[in-house]
Protein backbone atom coordinates (compact mmCIF):
# COMPACT_ATOMS: atom_id res chain seq x y z
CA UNK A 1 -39.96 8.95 -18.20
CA UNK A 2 -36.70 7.96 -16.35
CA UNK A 3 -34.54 7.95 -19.32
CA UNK A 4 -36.23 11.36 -20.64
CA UNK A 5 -35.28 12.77 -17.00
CA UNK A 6 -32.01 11.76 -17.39
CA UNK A 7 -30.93 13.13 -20.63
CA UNK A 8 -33.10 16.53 -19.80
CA UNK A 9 -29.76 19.05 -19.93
CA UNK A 10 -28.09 17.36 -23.37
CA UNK A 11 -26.91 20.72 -24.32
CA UNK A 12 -24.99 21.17 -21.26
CA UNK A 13 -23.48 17.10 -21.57
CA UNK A 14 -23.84 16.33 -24.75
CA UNK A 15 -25.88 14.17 -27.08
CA UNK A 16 -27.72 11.16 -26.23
CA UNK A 17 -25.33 7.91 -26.00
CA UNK A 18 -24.50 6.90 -29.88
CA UNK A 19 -22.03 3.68 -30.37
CA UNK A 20 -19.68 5.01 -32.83
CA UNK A 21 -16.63 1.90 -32.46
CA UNK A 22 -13.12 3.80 -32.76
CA UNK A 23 -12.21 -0.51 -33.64
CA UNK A 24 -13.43 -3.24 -33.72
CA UNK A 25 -16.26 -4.20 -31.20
CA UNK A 26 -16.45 -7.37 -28.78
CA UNK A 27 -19.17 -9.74 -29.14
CA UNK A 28 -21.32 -9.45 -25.71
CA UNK A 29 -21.54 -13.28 -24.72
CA UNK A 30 -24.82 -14.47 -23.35
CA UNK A 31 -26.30 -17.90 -21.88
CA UNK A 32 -23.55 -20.17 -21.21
CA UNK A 33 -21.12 -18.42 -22.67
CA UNK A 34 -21.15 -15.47 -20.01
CA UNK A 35 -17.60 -15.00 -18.44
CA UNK A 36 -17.42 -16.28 -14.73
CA UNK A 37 -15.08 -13.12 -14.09
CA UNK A 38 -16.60 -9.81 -14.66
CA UNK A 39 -14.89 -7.46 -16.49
CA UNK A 40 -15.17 -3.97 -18.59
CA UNK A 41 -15.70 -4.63 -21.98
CA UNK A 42 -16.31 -1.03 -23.47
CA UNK A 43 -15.41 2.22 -22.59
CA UNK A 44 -17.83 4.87 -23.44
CA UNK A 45 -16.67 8.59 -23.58
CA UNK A 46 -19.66 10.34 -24.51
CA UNK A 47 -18.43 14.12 -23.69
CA UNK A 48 -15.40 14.03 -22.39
CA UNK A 49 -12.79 16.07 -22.25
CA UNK A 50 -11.92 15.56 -26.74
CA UNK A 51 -13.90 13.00 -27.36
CA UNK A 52 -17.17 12.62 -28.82
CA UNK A 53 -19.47 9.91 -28.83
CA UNK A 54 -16.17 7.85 -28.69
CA UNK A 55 -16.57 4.17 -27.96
CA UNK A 56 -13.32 1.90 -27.33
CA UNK A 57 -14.11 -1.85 -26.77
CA UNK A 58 -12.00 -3.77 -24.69
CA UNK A 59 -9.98 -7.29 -24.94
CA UNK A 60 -7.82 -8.71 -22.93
CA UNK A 61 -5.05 -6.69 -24.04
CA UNK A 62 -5.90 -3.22 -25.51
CA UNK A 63 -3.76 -0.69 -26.86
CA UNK A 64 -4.40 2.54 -27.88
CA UNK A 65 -2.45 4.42 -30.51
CA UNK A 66 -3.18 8.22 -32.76
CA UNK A 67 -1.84 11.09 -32.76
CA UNK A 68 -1.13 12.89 -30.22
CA UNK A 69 -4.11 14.60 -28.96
CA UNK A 70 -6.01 12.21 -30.25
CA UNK A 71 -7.11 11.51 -26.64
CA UNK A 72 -5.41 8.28 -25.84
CA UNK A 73 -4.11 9.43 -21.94
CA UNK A 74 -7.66 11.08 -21.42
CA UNK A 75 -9.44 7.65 -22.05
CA UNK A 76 -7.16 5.96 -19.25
CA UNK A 77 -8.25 8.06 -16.83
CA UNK A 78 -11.95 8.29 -17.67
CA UNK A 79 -11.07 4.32 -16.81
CA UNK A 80 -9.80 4.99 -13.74
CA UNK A 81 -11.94 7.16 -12.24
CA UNK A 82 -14.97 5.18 -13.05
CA UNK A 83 -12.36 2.38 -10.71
CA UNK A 84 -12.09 4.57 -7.80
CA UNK A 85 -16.15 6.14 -8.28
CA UNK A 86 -16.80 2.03 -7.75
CA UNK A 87 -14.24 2.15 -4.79
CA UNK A 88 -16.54 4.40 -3.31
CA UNK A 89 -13.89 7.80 -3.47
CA UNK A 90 -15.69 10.66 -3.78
CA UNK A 91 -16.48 12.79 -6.82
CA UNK A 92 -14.17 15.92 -5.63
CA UNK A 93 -11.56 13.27 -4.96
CA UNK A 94 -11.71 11.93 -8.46
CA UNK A 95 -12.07 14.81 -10.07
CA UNK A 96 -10.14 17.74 -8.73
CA UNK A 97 -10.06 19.66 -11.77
CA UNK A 98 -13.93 18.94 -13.07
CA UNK A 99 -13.76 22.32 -15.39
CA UNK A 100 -10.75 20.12 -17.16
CA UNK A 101 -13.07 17.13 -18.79
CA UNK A 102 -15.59 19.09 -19.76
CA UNK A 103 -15.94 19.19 -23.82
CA UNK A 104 -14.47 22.47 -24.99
CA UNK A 105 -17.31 23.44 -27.39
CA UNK A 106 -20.02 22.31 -25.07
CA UNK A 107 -22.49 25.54 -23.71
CA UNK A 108 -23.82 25.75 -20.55
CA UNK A 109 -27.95 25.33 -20.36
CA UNK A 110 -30.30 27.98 -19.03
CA UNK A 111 -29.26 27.62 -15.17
CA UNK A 112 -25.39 27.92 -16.20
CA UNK A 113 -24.87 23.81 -15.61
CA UNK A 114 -22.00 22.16 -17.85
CA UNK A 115 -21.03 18.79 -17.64
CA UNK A 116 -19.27 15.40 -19.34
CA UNK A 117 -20.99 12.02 -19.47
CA UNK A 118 -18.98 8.92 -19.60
CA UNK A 119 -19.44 5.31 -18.93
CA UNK A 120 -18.48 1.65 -19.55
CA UNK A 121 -20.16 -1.60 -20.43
CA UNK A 122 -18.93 -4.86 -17.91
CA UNK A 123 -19.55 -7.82 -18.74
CA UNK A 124 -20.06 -11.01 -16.49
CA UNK A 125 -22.36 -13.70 -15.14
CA UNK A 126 -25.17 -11.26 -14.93
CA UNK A 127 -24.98 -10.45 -19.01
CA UNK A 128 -23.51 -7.23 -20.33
CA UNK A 129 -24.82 -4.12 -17.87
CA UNK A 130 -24.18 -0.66 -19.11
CA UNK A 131 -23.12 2.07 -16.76
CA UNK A 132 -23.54 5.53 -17.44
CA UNK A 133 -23.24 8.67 -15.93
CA UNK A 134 -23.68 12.08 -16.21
CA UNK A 135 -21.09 14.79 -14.19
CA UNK A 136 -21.79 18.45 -13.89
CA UNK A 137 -18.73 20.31 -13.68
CA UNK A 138 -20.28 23.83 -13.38
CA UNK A 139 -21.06 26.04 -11.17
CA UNK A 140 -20.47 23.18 -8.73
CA UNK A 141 -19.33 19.31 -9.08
CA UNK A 142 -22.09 16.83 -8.78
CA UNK A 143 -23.27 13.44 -9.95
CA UNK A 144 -27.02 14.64 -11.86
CA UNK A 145 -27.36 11.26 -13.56
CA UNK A 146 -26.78 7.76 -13.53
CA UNK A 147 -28.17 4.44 -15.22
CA UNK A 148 -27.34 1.23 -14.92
CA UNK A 149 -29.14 -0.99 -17.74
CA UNK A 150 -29.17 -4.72 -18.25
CA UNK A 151 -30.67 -6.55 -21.50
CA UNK A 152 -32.03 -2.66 -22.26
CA UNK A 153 -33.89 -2.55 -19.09
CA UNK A 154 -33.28 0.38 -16.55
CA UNK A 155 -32.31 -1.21 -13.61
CA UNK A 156 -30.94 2.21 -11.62
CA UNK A 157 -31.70 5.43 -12.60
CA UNK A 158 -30.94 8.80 -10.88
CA UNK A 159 -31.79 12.51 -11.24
CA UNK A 160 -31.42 16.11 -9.83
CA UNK A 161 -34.68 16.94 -8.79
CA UNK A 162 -33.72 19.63 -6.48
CA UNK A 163 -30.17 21.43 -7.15
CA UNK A 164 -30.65 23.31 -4.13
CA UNK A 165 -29.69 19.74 -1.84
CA UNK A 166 -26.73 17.61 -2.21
CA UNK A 167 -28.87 14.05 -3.48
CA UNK A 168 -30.71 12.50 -6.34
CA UNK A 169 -33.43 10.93 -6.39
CA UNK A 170 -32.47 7.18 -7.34
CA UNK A 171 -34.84 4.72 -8.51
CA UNK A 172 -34.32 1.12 -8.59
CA UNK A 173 -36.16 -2.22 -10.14
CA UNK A 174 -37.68 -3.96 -7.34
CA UNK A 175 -40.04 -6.15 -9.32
CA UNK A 176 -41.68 -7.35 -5.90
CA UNK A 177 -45.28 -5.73 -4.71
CA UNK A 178 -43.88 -2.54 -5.40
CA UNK A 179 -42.43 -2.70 -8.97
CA UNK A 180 -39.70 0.43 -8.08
CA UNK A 181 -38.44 1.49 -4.95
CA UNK A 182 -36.98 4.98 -4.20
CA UNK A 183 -34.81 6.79 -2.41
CA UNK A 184 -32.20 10.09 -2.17
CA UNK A 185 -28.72 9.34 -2.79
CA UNK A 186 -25.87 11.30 -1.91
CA UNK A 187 -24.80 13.61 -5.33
CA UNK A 188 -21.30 12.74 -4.86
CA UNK A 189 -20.89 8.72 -4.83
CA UNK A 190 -22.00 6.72 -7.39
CA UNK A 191 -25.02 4.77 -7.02
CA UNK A 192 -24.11 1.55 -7.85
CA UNK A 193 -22.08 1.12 -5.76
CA UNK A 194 -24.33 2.33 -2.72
CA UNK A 195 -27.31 0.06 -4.14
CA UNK A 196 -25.30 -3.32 -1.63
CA UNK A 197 -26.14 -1.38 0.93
CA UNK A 198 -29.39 -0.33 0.03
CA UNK A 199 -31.30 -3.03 -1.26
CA UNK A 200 -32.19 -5.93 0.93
CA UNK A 201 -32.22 -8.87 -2.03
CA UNK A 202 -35.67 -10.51 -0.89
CA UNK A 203 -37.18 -10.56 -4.82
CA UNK A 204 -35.90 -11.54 -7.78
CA UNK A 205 -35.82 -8.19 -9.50
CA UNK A 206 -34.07 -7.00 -6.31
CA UNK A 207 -31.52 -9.60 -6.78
CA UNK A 208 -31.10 -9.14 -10.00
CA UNK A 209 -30.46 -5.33 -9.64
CA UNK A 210 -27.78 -6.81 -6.73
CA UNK A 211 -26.53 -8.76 -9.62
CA UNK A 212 -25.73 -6.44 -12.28
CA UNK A 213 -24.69 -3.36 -9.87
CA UNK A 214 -21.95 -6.06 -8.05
CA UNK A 215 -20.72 -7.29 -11.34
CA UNK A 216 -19.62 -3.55 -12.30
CA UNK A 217 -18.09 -2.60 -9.04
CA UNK A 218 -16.32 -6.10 -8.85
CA UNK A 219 -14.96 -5.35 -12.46
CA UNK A 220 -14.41 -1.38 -12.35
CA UNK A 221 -12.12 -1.36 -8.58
CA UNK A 222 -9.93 -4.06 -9.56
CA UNK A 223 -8.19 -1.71 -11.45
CA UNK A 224 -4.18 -1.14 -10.70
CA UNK A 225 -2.48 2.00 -12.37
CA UNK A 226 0.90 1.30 -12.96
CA UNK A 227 3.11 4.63 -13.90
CA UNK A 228 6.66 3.67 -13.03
CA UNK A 229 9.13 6.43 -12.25
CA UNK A 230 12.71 5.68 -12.87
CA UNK A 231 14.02 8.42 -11.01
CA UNK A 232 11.97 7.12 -7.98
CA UNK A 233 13.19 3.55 -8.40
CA UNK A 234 17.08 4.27 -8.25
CA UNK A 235 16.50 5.32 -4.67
CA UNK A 236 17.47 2.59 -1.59
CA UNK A 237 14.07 1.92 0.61
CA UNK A 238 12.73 1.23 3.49
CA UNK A 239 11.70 -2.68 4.29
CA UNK A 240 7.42 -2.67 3.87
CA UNK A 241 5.35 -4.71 3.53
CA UNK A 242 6.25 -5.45 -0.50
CA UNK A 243 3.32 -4.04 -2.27
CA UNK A 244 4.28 -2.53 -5.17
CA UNK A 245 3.29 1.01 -5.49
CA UNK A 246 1.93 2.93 -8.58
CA UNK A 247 4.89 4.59 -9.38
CA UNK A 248 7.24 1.39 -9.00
CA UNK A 249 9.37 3.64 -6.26
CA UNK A 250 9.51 0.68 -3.67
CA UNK A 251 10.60 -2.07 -6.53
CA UNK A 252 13.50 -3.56 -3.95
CA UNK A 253 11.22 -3.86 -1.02
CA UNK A 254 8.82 -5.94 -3.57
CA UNK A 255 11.90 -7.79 -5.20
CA UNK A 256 12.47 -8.41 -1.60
CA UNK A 257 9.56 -10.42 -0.91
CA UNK A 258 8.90 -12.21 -4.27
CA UNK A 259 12.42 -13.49 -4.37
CA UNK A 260 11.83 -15.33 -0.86
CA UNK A 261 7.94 -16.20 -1.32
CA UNK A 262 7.78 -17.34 -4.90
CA UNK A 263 10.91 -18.61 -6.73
CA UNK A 264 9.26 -19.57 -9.60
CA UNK A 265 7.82 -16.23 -10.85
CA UNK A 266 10.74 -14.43 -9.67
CA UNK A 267 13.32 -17.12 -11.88
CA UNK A 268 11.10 -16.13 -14.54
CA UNK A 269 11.52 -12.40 -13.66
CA UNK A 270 14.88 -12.53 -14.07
CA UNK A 271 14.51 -14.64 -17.52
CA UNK A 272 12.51 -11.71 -18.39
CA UNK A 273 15.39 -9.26 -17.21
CA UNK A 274 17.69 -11.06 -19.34
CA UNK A 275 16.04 -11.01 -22.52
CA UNK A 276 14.98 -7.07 -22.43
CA UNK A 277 18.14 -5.45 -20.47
CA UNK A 278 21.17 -4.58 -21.83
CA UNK A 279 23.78 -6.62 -21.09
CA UNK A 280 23.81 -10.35 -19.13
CA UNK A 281 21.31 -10.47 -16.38
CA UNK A 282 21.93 -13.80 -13.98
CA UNK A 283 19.92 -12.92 -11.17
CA UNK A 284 17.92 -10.02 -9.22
CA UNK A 285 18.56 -9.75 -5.96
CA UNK A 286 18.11 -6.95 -2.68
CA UNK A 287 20.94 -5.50 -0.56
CA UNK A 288 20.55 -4.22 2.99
CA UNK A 289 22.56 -1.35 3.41
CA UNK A 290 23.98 0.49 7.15
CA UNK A 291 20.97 2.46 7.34
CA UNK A 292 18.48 -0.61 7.11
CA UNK A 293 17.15 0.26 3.39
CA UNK A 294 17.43 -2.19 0.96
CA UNK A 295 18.90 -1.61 -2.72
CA UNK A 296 18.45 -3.88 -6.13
CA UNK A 297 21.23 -5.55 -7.82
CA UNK A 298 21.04 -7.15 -10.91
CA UNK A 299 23.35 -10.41 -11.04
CA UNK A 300 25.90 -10.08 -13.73
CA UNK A 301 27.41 -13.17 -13.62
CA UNK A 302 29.70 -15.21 -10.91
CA UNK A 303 30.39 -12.41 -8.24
CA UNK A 304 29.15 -9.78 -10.37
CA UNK A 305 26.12 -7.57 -9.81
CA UNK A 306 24.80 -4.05 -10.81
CA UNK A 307 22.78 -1.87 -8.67
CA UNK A 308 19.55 -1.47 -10.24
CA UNK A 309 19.51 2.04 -10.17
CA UNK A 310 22.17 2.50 -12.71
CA UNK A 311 20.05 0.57 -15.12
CA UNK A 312 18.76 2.79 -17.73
CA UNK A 313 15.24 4.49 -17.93
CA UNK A 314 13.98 2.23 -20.93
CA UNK A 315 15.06 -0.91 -18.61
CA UNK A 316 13.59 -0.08 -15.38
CA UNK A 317 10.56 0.71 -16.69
CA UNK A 318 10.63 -2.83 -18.53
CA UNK A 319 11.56 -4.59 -15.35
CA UNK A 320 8.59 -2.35 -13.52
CA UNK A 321 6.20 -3.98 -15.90
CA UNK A 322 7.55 -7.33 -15.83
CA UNK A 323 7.29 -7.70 -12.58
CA UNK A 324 3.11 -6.13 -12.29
CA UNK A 325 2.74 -8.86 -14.98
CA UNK A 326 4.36 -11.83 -13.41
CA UNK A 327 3.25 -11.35 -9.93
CA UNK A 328 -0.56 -10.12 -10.16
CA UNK A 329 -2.64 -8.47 -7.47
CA UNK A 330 -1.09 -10.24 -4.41
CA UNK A 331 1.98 -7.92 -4.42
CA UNK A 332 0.44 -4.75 -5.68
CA UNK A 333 -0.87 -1.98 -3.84
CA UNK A 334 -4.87 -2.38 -5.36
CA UNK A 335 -7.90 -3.17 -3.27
CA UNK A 336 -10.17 -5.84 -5.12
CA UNK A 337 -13.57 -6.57 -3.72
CA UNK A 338 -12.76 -8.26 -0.52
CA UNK A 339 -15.91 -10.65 -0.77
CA UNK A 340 -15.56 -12.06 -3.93
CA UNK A 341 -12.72 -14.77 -4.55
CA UNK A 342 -9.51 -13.57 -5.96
CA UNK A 343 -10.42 -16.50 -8.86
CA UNK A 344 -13.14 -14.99 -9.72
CA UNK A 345 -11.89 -11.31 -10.41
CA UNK A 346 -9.66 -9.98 -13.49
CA UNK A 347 -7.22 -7.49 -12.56
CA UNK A 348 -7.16 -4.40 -15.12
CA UNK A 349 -3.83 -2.82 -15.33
CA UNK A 350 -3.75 0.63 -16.67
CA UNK A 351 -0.84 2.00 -18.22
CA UNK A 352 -0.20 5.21 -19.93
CA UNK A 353 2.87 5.33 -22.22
CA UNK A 354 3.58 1.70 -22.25
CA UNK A 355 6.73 1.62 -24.39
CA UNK A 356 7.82 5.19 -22.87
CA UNK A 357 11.59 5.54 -23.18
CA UNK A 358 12.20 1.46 -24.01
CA UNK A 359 13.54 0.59 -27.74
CA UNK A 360 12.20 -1.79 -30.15
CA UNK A 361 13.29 -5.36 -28.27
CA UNK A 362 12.19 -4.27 -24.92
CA UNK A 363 8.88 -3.51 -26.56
CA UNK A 364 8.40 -6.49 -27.98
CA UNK A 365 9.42 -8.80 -25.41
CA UNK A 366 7.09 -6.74 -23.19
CA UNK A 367 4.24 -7.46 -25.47
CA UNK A 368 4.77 -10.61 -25.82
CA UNK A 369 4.67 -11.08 -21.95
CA UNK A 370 1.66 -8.78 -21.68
CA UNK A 371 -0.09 -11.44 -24.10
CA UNK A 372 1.12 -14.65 -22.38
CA UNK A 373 0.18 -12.71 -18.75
CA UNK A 374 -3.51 -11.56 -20.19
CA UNK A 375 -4.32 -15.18 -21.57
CA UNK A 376 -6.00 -16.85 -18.97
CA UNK A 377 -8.24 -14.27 -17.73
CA UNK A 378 -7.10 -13.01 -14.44
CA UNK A 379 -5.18 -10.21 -15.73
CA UNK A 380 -6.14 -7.32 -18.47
CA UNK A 381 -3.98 -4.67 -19.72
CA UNK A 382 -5.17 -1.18 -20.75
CA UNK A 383 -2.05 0.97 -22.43
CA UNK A 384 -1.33 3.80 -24.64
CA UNK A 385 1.26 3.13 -27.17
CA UNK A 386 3.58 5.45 -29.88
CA UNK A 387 3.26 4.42 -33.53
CA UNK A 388 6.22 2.02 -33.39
CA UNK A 389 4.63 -0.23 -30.56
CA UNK A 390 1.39 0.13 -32.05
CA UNK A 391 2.76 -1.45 -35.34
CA UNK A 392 4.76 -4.40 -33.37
CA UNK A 393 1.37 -4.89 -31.71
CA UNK A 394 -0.50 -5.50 -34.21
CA UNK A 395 1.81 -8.40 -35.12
CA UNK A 396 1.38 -9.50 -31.64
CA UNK A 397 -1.06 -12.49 -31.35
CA UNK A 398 -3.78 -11.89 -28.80
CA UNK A 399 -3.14 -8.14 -28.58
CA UNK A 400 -5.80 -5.48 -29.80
CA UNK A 401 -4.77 -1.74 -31.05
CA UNK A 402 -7.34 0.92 -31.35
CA UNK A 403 -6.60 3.96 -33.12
CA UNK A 404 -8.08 7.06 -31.49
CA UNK A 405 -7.14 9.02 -34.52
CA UNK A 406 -10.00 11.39 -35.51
């Protein structure tokens, strides 16, 4: 009955979840083989926006190329605002423009409601759990639908039972002497991540409902978007705190820091400099000017030095990169789940137009890093790609490319 309740309005959000792989798909691991660090595996795009029963599994290091239109920025940010729905932002918040992801063709049901479903599979020490999630976008935003499934049992489900208030009715798996337990949720957060703070953990269906719905937060908010600007990073800043903002604007307040706190990564920075910049780069380094802002240079040679602002485009959006991949969360401007160990989360970075305005070298060299930074496991890279990068990536060992091409 729950699952019938919550796919009630299909014409209005589409059909019923159907895998359709735009690539190849990831093997869900199981028993011992489960990964200690959670982290999204598959992206489902069910109606949203262009695509169509669209499924995009995840590796390490995914790339997605087509044409254009094909989709490729729309699946980024069905990413991230699944990241900030399991940061707790509300739905108006993460989707201003609701009317905008809602599939052109679809028609509205007898009360006037359209809608877009997405969701995401994460996997983790609790097993592969499937989010998914119904929006309606008309005639005003709400969350009518969510379930959140482990081993093909329903362990959260919600539904609009009354469109007249602003909740659901959520259900949960209590297994205890009361097999289900529910309750109204608000229509505008997702109810994962409400169910911590809802369910007390005293049975082992409760904590294994605490299990799966931590996992997915855990895994969805560490999520950094990384869109660097060059025309905000030629500026001079003010001295911060050195976390590296989304648009890479305050790169010498973070070049700043790393160069006194870690001289390791930040020699290998500049390595990494050197080999995708044109011209000889000998060292990075941060100038305090009259006004107290501080300025890049890039060392030259003896006595020599650039400001970084005169680099081009191409090569401060390669140093941006370089430096997210290098450094990690600790000098980024992301909030990870503050009670679970940094160890044992994966940072997802998302970034749209990876090889934007860089030429062939630069995009391999950044590739190659992305690979050798996405290795271990505590870092993940989500990018769009051209056709060109696409091609060097597939030559790229460890690297995945999915074509959204229709």
């Amino acid at each position: 009955m729950r699952a019938e309740r919550f796919a009630a309005h299909r014409r209005a959000y589409g059909p019923l979840m159907t895998v359709i792989s735009s690539g190849r798909t990831v093997p869900s691991p199981s028993g011992a083989a489960r990964p200690a660090r959670p982290f999204v595996g598959e992206l489902r795009l069910d109606a949203f926006a262009s695509h169509r029963r669209t499924v995009i599994p995840l590796g390490p290091l995914t790339l997605l190329a087509g044409a254009s239109g094909s989709g490729k920025s729309t699946a980024l940010r069905a990413y991230d605002a699944l990241a900030r729905l399991a940061a707790g932002d509300p739905l108006e918040d993460v989707f201003p423009d609701p009317v905008a992801w809602v599939p052109e063709r679809a028609g509205a049901d007898g009360q006037g409601r359209r809608g877009f479903r997405l969701g995401c599979t994460v996997e983790g020490p609790a097993g592969p759990v499937r989010l998914d999630l119904a929006v309606q976008a008309e005639p005003e935003l709400r969350i009518v639908g969510e379930r959140l499934t482990d081993c093909g049992e329903i362990l959260l489900s919600t539904a609009l039972r009354d469109p007249r208030r602003s909740q659901v009715q959520a259900a949960w798996h209590t297994a205890g002497s009361v097999p289900v337990t529910r309750a109204p949720f608000p229509d505008d957060r997702l109810g994962t991540a409400l169910l911590p703070l809802r369910v007390a953990g005293t049975t082992d269906g409760q904590l294994r409902v605490l299990a799966a719905a931590e996992q997915v937060v855990v895994a969805l908010r560490s999520a950094f978007v990384c869109d660097p600007r060059p025309r905000r990073m030629r500026a001079a800043v003010p001295v911060g705190e050195g976390r590296l903002t989304s648009c890479c604007g305050n790169l010498a307040d973070v070049l700043h820091r790393t160069r006194s706190q870690c001289a390791q990564r930040h020699a290998r920075l500049v390595a990494v400099a050197d080999a995708g910049c044109s011209g000889r780069v000998t060292g990075l380094t941060v100038e305090r000017l009259a006004d107290g802002t501080v300025q890049a240079l890039a060392g030259r040679g003896p006595d020599r030095s650039t400001p970084v602002g005169r680099l081009g485009d191409g090569e401060l959006r390669y140093l941006a990169f370089a430096l997210v991949l290098l450094t990690g969360p600790h000098v980024l401007v992301v909030d990870p789940a503050a009670e679970v160990p940094p160890a044992m989360q994966a940072l997802t970075v998302l970034a749209d137009g990876l090889d934007r305005s860089m030429d062939a070298r630069q995009t391999a060299q950044l590739l190659t890093l992305a690979a050798s930074a996405c290795a271990d496991g505590h870092m993940r890279l989500l990018g769009t790609v051209g056709e060109a990068a696409a091609a060097a990536a597939r030559g790229t060992e460890g690297a995945a490319v999915v074509d959204l091409t229709p």
